[in-house]
Every structure is written in C-alpha cells, then in structure tokens.
PDB file of N, CA and C in Angstrom:
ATOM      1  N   UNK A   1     -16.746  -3.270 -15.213  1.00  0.00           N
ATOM      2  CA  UNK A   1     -15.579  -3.140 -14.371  1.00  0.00           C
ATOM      3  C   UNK A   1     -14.634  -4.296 -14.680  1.00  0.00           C
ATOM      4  N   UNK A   2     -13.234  -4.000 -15.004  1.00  0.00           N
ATOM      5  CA  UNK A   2     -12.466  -5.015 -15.019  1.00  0.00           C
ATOM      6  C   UNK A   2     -11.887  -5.586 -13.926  1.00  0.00           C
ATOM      7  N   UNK A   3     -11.465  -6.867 -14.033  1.00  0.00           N
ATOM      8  CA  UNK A   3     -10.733  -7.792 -12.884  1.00  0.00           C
ATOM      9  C   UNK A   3      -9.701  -6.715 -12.067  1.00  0.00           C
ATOM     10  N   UNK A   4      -9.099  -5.777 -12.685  1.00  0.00           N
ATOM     11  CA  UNK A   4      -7.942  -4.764 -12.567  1.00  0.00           C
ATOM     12  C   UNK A   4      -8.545  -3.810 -11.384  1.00  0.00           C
ATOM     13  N   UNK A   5     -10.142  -3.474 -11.552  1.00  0.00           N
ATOM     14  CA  UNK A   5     -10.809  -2.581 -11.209  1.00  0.00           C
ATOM     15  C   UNK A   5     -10.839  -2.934 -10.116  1.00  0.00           C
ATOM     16  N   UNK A   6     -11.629  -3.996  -9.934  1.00  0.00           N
ATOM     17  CA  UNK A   6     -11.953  -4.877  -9.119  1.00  0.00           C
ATOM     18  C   UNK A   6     -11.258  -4.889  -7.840  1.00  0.00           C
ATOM     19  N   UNK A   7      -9.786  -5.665  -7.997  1.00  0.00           N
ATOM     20  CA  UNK A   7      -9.068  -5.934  -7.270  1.00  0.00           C
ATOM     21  C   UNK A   7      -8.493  -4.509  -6.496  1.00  0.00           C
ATOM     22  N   UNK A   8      -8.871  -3.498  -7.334  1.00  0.00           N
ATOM     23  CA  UNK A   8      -8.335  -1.791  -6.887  1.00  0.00           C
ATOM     24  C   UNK A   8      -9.302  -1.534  -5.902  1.00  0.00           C
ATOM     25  N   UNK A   9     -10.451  -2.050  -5.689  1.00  0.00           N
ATOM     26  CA  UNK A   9     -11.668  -1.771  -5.112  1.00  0.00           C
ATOM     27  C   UNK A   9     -11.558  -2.395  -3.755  1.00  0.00           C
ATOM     28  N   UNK A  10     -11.319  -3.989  -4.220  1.00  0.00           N
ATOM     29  CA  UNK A  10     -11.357  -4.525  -2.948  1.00  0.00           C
ATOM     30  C   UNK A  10      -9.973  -3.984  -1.923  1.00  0.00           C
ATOM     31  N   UNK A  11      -9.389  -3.766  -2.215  1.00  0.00           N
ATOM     32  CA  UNK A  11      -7.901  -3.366  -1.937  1.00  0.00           C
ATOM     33  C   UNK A  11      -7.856  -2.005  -1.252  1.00  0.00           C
ATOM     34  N   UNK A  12      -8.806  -1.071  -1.585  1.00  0.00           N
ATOM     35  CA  UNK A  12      -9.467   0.359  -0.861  1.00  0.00           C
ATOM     36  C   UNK A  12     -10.459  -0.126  -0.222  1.00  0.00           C
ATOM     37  N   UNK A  13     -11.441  -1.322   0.259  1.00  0.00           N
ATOM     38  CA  UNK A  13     -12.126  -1.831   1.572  1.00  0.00           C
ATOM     39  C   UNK A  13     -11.097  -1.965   2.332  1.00  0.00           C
ATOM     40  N   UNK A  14     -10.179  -3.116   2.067  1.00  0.00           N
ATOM     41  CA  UNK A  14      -9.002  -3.719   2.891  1.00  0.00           C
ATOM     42  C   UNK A  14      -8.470  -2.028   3.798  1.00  0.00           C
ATOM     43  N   UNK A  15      -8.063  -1.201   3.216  1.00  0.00           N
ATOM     44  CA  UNK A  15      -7.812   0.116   3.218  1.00  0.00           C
ATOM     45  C   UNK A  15      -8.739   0.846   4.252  1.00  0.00           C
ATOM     46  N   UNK A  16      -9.962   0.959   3.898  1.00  0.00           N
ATOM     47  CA  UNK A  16     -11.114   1.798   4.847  1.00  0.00           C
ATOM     48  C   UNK A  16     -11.056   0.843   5.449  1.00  0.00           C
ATOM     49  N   UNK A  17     -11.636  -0.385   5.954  1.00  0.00           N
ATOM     50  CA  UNK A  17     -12.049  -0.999   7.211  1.00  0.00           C
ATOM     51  C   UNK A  17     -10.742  -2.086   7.874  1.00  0.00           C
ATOM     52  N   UNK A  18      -9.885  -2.244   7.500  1.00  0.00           N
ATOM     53  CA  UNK A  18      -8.521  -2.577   8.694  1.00  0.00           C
ATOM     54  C   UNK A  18      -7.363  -1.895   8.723  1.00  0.00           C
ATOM     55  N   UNK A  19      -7.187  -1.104   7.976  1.00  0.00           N
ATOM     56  CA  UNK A  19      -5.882  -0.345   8.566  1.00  0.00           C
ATOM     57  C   UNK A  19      -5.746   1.528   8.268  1.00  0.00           C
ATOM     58  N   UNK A  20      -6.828   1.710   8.322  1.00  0.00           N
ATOM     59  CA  UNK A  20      -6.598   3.143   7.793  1.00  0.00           C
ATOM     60  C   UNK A  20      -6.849   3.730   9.718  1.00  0.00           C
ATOM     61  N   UNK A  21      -7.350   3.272  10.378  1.00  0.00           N
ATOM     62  CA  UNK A  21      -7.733   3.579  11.512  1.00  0.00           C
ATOM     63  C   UNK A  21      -6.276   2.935  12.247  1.00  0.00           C
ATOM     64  N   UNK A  22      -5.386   2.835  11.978  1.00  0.00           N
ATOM     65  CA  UNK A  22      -3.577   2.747  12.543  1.00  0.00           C
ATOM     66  C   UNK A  22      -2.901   3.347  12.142  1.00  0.00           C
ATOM     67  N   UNK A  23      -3.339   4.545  11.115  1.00  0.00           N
ATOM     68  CA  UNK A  23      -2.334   5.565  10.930  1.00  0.00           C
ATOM     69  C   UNK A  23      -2.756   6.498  11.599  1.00  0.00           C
ATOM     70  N   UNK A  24      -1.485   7.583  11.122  1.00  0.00           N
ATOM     71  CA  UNK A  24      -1.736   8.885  12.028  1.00  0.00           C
ATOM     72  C   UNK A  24      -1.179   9.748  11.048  1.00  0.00           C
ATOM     73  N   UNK A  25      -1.323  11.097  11.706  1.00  0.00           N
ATOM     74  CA  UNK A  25      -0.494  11.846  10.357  1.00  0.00           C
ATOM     75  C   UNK A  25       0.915  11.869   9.795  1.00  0.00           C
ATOM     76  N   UNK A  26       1.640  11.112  11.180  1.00  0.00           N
ATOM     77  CA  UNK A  26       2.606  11.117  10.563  1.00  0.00           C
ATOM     78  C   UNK A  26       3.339   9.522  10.363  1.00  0.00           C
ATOM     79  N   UNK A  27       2.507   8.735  10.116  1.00  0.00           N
ATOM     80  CA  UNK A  27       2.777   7.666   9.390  1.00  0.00           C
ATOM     81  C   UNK A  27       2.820   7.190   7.995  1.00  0.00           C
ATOM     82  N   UNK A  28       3.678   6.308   7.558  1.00  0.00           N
ATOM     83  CA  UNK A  28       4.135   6.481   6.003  1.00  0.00           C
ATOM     84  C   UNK A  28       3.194   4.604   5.857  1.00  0.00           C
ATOM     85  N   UNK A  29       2.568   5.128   4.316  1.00  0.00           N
ATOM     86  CA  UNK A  29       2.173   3.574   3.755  1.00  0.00           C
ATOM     87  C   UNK A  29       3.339   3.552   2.803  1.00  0.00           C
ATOM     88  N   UNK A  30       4.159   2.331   3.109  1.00  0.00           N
ATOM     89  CA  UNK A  30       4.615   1.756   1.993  1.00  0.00           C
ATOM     90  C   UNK A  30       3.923   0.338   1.242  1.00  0.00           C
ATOM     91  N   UNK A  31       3.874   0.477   0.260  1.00  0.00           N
ATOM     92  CA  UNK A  31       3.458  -0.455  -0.743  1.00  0.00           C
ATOM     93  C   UNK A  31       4.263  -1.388  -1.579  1.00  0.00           C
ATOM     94  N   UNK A  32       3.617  -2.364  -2.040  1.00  0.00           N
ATOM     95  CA  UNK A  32       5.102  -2.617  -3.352  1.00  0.00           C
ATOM     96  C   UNK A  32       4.151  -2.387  -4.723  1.00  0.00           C
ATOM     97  N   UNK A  33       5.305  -2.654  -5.384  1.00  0.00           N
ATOM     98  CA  UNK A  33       3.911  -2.758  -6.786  1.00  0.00           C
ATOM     99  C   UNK A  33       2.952  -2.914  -7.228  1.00  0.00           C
ATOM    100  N   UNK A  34       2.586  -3.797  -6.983  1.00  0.00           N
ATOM    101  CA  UNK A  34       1.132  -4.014  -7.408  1.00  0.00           C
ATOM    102  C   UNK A  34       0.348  -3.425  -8.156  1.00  0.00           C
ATOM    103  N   UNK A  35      -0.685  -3.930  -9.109  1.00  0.00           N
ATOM    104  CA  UNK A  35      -1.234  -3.101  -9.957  1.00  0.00           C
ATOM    105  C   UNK A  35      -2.238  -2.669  -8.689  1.00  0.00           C
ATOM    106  N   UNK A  36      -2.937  -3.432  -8.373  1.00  0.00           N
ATOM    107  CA  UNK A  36      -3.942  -2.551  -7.025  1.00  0.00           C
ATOM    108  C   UNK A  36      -3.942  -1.257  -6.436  1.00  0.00           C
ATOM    109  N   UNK A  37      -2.292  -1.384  -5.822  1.00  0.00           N
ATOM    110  CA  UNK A  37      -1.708  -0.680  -5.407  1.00  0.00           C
ATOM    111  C   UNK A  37      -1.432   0.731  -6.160  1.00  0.00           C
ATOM    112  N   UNK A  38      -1.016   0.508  -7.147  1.00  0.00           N
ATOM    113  CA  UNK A  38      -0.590   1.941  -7.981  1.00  0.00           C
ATOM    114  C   UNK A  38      -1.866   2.685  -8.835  1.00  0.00           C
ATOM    115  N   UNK A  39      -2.676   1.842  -8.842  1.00  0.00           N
ATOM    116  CA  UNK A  39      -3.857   2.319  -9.633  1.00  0.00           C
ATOM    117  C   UNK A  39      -4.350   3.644  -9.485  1.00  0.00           C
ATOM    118  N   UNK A  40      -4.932   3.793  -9.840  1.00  0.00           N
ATOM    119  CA  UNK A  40      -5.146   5.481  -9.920  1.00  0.00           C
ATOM    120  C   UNK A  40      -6.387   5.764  -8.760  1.00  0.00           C
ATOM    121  N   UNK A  41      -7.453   4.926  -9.039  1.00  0.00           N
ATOM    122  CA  UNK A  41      -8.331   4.873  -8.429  1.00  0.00           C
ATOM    123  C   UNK A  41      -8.132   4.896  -6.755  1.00  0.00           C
ATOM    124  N   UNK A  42      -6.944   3.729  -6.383  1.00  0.00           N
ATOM    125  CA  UNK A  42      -5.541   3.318  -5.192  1.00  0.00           C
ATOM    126  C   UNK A  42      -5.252   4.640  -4.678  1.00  0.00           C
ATOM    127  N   UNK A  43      -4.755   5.702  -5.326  1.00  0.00           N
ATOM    128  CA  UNK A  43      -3.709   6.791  -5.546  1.00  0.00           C
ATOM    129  C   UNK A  43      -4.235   7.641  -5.137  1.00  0.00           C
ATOM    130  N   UNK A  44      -5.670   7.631  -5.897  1.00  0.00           N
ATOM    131  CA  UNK A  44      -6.952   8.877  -5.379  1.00  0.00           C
ATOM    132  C   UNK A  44      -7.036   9.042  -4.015  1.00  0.00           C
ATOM    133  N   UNK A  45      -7.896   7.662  -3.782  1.00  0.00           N
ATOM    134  CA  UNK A  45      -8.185   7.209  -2.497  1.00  0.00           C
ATOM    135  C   UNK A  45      -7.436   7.786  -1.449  1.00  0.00           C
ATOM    136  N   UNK A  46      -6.262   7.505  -1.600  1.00  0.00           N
ATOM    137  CA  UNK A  46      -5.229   7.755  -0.404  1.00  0.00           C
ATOM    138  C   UNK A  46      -4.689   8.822  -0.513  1.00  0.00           C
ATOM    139  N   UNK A  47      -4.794   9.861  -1.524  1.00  0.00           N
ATOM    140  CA  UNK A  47      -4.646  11.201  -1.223  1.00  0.00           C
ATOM    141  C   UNK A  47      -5.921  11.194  -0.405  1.00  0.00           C
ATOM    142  N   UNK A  48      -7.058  11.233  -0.347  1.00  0.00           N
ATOM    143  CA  UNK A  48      -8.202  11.807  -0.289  1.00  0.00           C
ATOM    144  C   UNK A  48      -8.189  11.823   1.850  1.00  0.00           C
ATOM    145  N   UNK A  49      -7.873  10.564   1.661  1.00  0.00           N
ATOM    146  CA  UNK A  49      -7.307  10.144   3.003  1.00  0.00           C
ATOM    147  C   UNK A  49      -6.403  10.820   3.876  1.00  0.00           C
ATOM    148  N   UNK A  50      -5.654  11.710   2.990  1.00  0.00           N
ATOM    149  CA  UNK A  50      -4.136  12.157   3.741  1.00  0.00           C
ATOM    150  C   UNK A  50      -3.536  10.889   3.675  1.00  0.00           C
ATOM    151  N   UNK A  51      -3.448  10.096   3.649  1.00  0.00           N
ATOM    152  CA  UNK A  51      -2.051   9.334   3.835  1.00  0.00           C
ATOM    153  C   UNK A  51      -0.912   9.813   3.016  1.00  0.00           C
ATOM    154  N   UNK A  52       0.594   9.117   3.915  1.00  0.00           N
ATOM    155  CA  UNK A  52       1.792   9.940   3.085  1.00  0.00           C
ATOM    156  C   UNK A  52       2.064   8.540   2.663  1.00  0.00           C
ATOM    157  N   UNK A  53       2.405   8.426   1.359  1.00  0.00           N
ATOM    158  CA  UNK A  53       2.652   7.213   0.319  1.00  0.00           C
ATOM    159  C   UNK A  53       3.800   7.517   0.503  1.00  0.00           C
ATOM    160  N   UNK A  54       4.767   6.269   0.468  1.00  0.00           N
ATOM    161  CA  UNK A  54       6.195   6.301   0.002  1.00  0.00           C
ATOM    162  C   UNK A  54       6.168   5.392  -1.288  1.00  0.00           C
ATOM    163  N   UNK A  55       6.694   6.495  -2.160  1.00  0.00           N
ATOM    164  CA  UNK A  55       6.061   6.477  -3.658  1.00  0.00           C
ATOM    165  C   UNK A  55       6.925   5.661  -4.057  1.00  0.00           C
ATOM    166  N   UNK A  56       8.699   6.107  -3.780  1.00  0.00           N
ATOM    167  CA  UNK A  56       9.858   5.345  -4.081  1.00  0.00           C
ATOM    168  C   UNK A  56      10.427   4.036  -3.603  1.00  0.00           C
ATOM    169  N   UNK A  57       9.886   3.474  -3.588  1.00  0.00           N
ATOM    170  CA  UNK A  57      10.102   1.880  -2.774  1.00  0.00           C
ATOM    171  C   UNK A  57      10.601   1.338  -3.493  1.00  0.00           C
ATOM    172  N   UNK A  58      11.774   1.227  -3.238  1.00  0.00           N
ATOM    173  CA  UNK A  58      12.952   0.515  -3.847  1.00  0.00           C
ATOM    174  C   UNK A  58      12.534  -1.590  -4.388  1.00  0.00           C
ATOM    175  N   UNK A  59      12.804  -1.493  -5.515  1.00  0.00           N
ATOM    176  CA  UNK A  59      12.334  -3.001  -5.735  1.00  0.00           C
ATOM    177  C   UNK A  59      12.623  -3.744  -5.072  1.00  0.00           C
ATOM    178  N   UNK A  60      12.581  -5.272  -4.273  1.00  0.00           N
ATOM    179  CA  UNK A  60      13.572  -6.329  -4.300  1.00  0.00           C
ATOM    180  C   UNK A  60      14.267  -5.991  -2.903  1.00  0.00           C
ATOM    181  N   UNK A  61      13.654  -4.836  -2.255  1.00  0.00           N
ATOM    182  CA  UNK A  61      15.540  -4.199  -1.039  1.00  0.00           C
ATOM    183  C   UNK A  61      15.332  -4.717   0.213  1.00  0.00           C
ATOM    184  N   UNK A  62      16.011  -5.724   0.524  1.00  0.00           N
ATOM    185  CA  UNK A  62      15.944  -6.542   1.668  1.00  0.00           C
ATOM    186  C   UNK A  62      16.063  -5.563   2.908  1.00  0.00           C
ATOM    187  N   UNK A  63      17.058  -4.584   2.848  1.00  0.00           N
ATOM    188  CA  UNK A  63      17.154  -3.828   3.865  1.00  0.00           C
ATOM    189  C   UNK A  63      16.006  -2.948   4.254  1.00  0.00           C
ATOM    190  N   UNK A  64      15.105  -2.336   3.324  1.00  0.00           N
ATOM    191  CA  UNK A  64      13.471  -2.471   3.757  1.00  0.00           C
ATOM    192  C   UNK A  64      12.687  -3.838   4.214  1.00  0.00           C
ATOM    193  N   UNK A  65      12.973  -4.276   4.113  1.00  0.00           N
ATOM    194  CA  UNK A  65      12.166  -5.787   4.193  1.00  0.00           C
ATOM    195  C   UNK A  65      12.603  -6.661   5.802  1.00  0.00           C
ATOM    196  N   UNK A  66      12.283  -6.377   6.643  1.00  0.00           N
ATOM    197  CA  UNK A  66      12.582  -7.230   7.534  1.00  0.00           C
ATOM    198  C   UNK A  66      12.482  -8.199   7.727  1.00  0.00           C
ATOM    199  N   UNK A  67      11.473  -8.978   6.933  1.00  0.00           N
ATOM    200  CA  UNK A  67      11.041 -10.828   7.150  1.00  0.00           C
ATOM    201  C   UNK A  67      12.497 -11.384   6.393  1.00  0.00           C
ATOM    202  N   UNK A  68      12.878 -10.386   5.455  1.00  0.00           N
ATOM    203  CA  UNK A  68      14.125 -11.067   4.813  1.00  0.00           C
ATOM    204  C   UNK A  68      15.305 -11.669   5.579  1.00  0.00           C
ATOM    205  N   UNK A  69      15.445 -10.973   6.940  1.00  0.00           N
ATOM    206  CA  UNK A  69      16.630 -11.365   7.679  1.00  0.00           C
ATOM    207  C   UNK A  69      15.382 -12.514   8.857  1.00  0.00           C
ATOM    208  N   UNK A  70      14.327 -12.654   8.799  1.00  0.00           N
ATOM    209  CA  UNK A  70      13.667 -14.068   9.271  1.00  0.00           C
ATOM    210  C   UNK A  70      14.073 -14.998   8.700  1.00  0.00           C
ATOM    211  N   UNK A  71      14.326 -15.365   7.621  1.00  0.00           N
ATOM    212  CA  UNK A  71      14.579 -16.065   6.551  1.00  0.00           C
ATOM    213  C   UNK A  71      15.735 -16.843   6.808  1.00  0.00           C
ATOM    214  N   UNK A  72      16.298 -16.651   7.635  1.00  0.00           N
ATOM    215  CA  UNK A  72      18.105 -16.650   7.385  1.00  0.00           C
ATOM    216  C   UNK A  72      18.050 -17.583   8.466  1.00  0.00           C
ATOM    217  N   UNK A  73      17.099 -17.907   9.455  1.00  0.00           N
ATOM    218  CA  UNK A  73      16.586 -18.877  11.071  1.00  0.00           C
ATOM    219  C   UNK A  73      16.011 -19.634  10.335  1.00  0.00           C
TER     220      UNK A  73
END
C-alpha cells in the first residue's frame, strides 16, 4: 500500500466514524483537492454511502470559504 493509499484510508475512517453520521440525504460534502479526497478508493466510498459530492468546487473561492472573511478581524 502506498503513502497515497494510506492517507485515502485513513481519510474514509475520519469519514465512517465522525462525520458521516451528520449528514442526511440531503446534505452536500464539499471537499477541496486533495489527493485523499479525489481518490478513487475516496469516490467509491462515498458513492457507496449516498453522499452527494460537490464535485465542482471552485479553487481558491473565498466566497465559498467563510473563515476567509474571519480573516479580515
């Protein structure tokens, strides 16, 4: 298993045991990049789950980002 794998793995615990039990059906995971994140293995998972991925997450977009306007205090 690579470091890549790895981190895809631990990242689907993080997933099953703290936050998959705060969604609902009609809640959206957004993500950012991450290789973890996009991995296939990641991707599986959370179909398998039902979760609705928001696939298109804009790079960098402060106006998604709310800590960004924390920033500014």
């Amino acid at each position: 298993m690579s470091s890549k794998d790895g981190r895809a793995t631990s990242y689907q615990e993080v997933l099953k045991e703290g936050l998959q039990g705060l969604y609902d059906d009609d809640s959206i995971l957004m993500q950012d990049g991450a290789p973890c994140h996009r991995s296939r293995s990641t991707l599986m998972h959370l179909d398998n789950q039902k979760n609705c991925l928001m696939a298109d997450w804009p790079p960098l977009s402060p106006d998604l980002n709310i800590i960004e306007n924390v920033w500014l205090y």
